[in-house]
PDB file of N, CA and C in Angstrom:
ATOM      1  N   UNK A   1       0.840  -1.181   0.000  1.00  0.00           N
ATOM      2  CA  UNK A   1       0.000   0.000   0.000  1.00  0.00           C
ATOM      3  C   UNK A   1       0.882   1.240   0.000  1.00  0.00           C
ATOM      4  N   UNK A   2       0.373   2.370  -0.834  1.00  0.00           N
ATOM      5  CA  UNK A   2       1.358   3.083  -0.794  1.00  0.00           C
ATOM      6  C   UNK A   2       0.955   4.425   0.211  1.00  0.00           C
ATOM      7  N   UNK A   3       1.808   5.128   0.767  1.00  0.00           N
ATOM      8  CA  UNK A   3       1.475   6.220   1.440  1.00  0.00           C
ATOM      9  C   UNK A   3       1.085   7.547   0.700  1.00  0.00           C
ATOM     10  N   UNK A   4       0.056   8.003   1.237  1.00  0.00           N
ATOM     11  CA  UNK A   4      -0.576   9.128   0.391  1.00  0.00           C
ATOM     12  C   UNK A   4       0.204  10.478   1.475  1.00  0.00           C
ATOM     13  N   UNK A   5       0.760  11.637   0.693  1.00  0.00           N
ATOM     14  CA  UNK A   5       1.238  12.711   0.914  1.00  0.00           C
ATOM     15  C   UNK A   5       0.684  14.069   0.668  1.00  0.00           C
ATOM     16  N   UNK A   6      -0.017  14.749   1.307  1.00  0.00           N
ATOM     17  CA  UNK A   6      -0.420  15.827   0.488  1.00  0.00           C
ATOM     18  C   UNK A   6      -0.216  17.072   0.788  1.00  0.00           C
ATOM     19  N   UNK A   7       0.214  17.757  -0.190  1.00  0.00           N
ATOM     20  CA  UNK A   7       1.531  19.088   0.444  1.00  0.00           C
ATOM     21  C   UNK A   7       0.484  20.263   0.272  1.00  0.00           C
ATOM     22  N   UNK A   8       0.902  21.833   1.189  1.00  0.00           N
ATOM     23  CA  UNK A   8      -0.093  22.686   0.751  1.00  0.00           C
ATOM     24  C   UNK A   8       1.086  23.642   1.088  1.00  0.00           C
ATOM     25  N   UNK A   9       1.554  24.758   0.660  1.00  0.00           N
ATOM     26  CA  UNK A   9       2.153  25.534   0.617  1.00  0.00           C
ATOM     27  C   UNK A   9       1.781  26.933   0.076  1.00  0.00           C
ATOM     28  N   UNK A  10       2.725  27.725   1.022  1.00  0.00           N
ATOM     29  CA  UNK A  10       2.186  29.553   0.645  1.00  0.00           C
ATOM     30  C   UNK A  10       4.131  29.708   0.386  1.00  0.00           C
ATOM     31  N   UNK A  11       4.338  31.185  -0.153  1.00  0.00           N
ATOM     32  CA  UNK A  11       6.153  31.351   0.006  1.00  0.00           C
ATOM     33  C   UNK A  11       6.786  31.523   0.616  1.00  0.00           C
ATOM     34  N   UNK A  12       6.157  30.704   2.048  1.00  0.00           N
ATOM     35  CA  UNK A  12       7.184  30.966   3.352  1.00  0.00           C
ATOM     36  C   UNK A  12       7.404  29.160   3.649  1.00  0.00           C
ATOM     37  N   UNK A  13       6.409  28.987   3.603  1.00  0.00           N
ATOM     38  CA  UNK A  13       6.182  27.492   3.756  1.00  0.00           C
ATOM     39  C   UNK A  13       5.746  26.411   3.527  1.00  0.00           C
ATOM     40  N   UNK A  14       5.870  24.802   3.529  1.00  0.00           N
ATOM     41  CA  UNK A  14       5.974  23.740   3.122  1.00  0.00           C
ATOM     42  C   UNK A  14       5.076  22.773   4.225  1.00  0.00           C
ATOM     43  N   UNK A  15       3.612  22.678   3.774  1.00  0.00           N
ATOM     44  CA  UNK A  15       2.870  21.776   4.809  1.00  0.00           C
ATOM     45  C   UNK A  15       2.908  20.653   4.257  1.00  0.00           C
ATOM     46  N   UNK A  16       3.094  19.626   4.815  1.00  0.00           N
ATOM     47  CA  UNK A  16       2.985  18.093   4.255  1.00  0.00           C
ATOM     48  C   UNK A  16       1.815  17.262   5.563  1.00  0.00           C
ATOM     49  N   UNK A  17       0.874  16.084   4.688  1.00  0.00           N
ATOM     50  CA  UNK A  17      -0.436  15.899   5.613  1.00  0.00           C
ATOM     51  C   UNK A  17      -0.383  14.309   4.784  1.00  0.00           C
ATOM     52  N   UNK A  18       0.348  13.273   6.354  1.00  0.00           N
ATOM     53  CA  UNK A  18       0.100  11.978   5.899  1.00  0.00           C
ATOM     54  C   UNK A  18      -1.109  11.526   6.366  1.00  0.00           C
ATOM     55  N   UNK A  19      -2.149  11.294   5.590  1.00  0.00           N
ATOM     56  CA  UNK A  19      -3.615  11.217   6.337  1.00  0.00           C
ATOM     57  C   UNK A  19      -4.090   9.668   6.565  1.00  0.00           C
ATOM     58  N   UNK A  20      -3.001   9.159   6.061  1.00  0.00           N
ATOM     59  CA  UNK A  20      -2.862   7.493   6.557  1.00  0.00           C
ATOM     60  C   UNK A  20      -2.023   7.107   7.860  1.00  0.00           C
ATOM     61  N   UNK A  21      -1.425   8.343   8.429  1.00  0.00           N
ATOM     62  CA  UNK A  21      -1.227   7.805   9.498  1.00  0.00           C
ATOM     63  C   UNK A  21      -1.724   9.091  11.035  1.00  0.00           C
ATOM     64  N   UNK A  22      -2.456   9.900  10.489  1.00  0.00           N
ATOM     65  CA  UNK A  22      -3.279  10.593  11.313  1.00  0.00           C
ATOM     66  C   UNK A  22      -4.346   9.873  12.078  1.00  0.00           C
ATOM     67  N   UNK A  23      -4.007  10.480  13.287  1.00  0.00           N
ATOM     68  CA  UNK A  23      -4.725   9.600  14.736  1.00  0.00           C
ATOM     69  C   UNK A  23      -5.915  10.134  15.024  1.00  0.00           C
ATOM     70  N   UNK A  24      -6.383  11.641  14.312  1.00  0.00           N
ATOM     71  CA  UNK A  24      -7.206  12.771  14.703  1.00  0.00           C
ATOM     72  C   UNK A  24      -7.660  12.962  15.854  1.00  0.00           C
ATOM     73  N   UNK A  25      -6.186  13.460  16.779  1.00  0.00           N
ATOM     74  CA  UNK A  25      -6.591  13.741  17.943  1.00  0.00           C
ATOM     75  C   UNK A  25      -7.422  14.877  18.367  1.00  0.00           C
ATOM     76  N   UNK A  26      -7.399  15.818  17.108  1.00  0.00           N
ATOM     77  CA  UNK A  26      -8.125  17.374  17.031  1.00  0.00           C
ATOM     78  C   UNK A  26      -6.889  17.959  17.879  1.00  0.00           C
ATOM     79  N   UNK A  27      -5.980  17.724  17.747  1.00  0.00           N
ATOM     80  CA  UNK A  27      -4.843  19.146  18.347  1.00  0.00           C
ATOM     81  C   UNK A  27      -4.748  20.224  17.222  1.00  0.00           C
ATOM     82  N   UNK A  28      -4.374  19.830  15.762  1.00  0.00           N
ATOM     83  CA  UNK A  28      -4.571  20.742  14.697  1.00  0.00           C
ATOM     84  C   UNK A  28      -6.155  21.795  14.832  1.00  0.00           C
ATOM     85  N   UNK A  29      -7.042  20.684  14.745  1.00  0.00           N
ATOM     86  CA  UNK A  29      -8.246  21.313  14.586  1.00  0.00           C
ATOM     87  C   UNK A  29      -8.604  22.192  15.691  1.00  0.00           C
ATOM     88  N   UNK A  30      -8.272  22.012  16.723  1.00  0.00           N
ATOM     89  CA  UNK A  30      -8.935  22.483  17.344  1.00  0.00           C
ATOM     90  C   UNK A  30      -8.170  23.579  18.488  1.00  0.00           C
ATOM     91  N   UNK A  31      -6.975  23.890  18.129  1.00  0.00           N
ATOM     92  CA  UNK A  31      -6.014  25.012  18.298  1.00  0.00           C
ATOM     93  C   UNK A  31      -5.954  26.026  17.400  1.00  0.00           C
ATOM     94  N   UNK A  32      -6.729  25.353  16.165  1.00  0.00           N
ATOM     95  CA  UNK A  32      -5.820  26.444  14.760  1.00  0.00           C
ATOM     96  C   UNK A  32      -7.430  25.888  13.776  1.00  0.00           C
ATOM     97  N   UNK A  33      -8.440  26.307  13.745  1.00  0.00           N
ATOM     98  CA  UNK A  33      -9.561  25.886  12.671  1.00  0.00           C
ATOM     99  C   UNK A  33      -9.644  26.660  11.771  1.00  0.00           C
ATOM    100  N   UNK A  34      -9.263  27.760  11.775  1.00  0.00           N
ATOM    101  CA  UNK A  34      -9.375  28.661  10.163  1.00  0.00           C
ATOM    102  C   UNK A  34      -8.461  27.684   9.554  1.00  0.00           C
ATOM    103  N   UNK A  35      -7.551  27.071   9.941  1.00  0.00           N
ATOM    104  CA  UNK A  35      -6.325  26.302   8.595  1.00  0.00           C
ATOM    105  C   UNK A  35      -6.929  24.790   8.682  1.00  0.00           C
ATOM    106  N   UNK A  36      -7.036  24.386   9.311  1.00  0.00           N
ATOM    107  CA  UNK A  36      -7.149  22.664   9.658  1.00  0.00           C
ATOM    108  C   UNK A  36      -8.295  22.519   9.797  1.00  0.00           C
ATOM    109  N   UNK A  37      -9.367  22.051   8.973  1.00  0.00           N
ATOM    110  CA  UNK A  37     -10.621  21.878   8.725  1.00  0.00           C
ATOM    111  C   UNK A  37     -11.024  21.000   7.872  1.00  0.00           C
ATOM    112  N   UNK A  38     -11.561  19.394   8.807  1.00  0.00           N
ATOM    113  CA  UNK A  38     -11.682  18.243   8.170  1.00  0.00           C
ATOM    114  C   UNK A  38     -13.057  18.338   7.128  1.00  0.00           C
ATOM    115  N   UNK A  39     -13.902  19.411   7.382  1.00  0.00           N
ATOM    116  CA  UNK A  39     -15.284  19.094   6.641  1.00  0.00           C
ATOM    117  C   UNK A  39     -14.769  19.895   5.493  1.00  0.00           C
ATOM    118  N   UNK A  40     -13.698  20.615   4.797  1.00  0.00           N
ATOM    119  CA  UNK A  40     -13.611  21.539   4.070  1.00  0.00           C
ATOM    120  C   UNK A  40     -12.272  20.624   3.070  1.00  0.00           C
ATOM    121  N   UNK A  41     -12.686  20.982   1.817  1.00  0.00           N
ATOM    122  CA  UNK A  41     -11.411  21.307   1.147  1.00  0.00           C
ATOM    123  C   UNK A  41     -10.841  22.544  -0.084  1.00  0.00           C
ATOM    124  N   UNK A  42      -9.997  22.559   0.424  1.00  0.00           N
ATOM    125  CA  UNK A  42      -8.720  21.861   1.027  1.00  0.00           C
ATOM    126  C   UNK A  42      -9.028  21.317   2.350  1.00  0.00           C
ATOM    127  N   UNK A  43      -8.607  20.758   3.423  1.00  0.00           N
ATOM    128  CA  UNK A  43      -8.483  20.645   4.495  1.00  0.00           C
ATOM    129  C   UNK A  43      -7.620  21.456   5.235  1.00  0.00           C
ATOM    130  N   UNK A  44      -6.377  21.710   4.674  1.00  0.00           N
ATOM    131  CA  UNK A  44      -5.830  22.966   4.994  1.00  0.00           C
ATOM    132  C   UNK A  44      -5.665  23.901   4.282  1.00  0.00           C
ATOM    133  N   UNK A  45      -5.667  25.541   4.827  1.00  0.00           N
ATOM    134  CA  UNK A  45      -5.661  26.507   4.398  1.00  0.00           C
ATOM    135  C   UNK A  45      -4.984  27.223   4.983  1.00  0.00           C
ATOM    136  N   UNK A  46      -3.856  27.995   4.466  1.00  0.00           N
ATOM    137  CA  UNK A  46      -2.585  28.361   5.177  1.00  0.00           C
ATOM    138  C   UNK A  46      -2.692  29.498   4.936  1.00  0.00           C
ATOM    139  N   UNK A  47      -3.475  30.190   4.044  1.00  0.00           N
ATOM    140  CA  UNK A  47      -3.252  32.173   4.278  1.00  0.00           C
ATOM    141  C   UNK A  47      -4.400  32.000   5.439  1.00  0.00           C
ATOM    142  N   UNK A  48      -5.144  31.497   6.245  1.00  0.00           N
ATOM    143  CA  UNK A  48      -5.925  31.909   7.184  1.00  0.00           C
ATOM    144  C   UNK A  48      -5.212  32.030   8.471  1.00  0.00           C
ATOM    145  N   UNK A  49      -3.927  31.508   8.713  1.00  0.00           N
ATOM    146  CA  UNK A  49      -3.071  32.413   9.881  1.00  0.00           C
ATOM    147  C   UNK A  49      -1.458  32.423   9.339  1.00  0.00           C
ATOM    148  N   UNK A  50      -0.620  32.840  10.565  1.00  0.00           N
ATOM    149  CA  UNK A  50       0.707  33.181   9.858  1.00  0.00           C
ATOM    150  C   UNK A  50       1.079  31.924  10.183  1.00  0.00           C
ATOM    151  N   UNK A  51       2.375  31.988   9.723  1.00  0.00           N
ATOM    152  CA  UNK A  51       3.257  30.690   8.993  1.00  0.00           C
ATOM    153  C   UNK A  51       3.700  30.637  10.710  1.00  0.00           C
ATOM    154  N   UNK A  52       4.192  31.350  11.732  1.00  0.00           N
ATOM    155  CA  UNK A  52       3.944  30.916  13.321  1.00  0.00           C
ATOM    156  C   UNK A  52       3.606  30.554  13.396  1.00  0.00           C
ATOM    157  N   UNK A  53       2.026  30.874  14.158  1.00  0.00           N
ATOM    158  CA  UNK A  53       1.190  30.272  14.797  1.00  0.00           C
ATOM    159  C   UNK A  53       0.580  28.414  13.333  1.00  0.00           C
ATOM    160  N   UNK A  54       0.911  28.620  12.201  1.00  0.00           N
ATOM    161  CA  UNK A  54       0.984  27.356  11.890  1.00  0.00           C
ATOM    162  C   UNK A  54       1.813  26.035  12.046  1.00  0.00           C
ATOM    163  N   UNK A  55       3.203  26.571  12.303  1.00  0.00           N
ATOM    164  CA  UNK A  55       4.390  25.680  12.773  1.00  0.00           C
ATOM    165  C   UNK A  55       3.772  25.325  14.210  1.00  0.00           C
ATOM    166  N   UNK A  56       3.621  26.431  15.007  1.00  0.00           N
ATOM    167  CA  UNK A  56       3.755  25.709  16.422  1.00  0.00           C
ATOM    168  C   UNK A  56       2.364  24.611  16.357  1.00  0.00           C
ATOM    169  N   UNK A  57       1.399  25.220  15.726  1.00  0.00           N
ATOM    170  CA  UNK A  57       0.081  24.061  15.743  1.00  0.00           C
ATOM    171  C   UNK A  57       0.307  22.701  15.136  1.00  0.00           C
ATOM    172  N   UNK A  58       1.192  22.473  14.663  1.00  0.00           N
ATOM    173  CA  UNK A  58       1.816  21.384  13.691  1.00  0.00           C
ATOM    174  C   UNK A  58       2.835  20.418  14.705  1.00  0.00           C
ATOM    175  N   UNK A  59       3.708  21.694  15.271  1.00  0.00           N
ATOM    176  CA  UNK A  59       5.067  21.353  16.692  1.00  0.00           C
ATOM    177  C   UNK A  59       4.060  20.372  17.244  1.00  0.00           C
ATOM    178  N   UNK A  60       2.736  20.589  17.725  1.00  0.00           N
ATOM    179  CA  UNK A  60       1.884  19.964  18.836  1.00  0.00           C
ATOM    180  C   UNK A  60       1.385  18.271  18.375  1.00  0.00           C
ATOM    181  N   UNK A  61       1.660  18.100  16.798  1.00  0.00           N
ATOM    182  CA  UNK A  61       0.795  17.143  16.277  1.00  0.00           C
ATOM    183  C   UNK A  61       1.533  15.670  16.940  1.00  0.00           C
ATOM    184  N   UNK A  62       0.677  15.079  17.906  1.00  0.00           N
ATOM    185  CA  UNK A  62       1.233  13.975  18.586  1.00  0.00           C
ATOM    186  C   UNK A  62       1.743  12.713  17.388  1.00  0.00           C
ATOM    187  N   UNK A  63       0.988  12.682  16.280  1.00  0.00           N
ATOM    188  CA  UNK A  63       0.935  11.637  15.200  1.00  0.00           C
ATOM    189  C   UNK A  63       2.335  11.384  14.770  1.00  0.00           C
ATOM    190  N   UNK A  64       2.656  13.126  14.279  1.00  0.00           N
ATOM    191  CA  UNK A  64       3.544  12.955  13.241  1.00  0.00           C
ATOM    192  C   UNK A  64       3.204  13.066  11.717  1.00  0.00           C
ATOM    193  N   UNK A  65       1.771  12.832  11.898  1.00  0.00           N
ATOM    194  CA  UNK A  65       0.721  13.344  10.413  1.00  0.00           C
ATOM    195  C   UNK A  65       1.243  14.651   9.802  1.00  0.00           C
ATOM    196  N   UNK A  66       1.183  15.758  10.476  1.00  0.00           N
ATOM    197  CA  UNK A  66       1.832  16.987   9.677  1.00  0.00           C
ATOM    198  C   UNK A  66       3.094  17.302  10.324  1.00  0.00           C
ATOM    199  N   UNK A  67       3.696  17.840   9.234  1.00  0.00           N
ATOM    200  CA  UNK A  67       4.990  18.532   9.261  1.00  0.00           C
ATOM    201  C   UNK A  67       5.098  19.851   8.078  1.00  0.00           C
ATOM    202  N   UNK A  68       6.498  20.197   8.350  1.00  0.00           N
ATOM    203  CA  UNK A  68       6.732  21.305   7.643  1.00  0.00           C
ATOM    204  C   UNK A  68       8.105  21.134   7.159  1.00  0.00           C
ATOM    205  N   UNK A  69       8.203  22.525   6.514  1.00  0.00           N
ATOM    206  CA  UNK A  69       9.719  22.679   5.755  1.00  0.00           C
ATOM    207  C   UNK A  69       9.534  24.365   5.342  1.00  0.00           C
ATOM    208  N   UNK A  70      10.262  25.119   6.260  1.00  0.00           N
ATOM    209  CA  UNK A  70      10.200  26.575   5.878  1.00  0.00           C
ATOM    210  C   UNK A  70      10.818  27.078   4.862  1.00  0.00           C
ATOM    211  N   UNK A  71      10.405  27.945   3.823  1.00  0.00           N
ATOM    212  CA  UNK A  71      11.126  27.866   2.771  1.00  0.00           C
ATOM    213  C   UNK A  71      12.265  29.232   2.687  1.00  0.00           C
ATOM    214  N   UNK A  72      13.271  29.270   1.905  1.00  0.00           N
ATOM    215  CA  UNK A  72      14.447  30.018   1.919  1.00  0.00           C
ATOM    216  C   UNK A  72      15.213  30.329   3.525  1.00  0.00           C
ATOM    217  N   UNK A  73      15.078  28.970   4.070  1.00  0.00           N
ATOM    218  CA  UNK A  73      15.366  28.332   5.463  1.00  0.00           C
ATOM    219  C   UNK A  73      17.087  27.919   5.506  1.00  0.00           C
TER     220      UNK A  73
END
């Protein structure tokens, strides 16, 4: 089976969302819901806060489901 990856990016930054191994604890959702919103797609939406407060909501993800990569880092 292969792992599904799905990237969302603005020009600061690099979201990556393994949704095969997301636990949905709601730490994303429910710290940060203008960006991380399971009934919506995208599911994420990254001009709805700054590229901060999106890292640290991501820092929190117990899974390991999202990550990042800041760009010109």
């Amino acid at each position: 089976m292969e792992n599904c990856v799905k990237k969302y990016e603005t020009d600061e930054l690099e979201v990556f969302w393994k949704p095969d191994i997301c636990q949905h604890s709601g730490k994303c959702t429910g710290t940060l819901p203008s960006v991380f919103d399971i009934s919506k797609k995208p599911r994420i939406e990254l001009n709805n806060a700054t590229t901060k407060d999106i890292t640290n909501t991501i820092d929190i993800c117990p899974s390991g489901a999202l990550s990042y990569r800041l760009k010109n880092k």
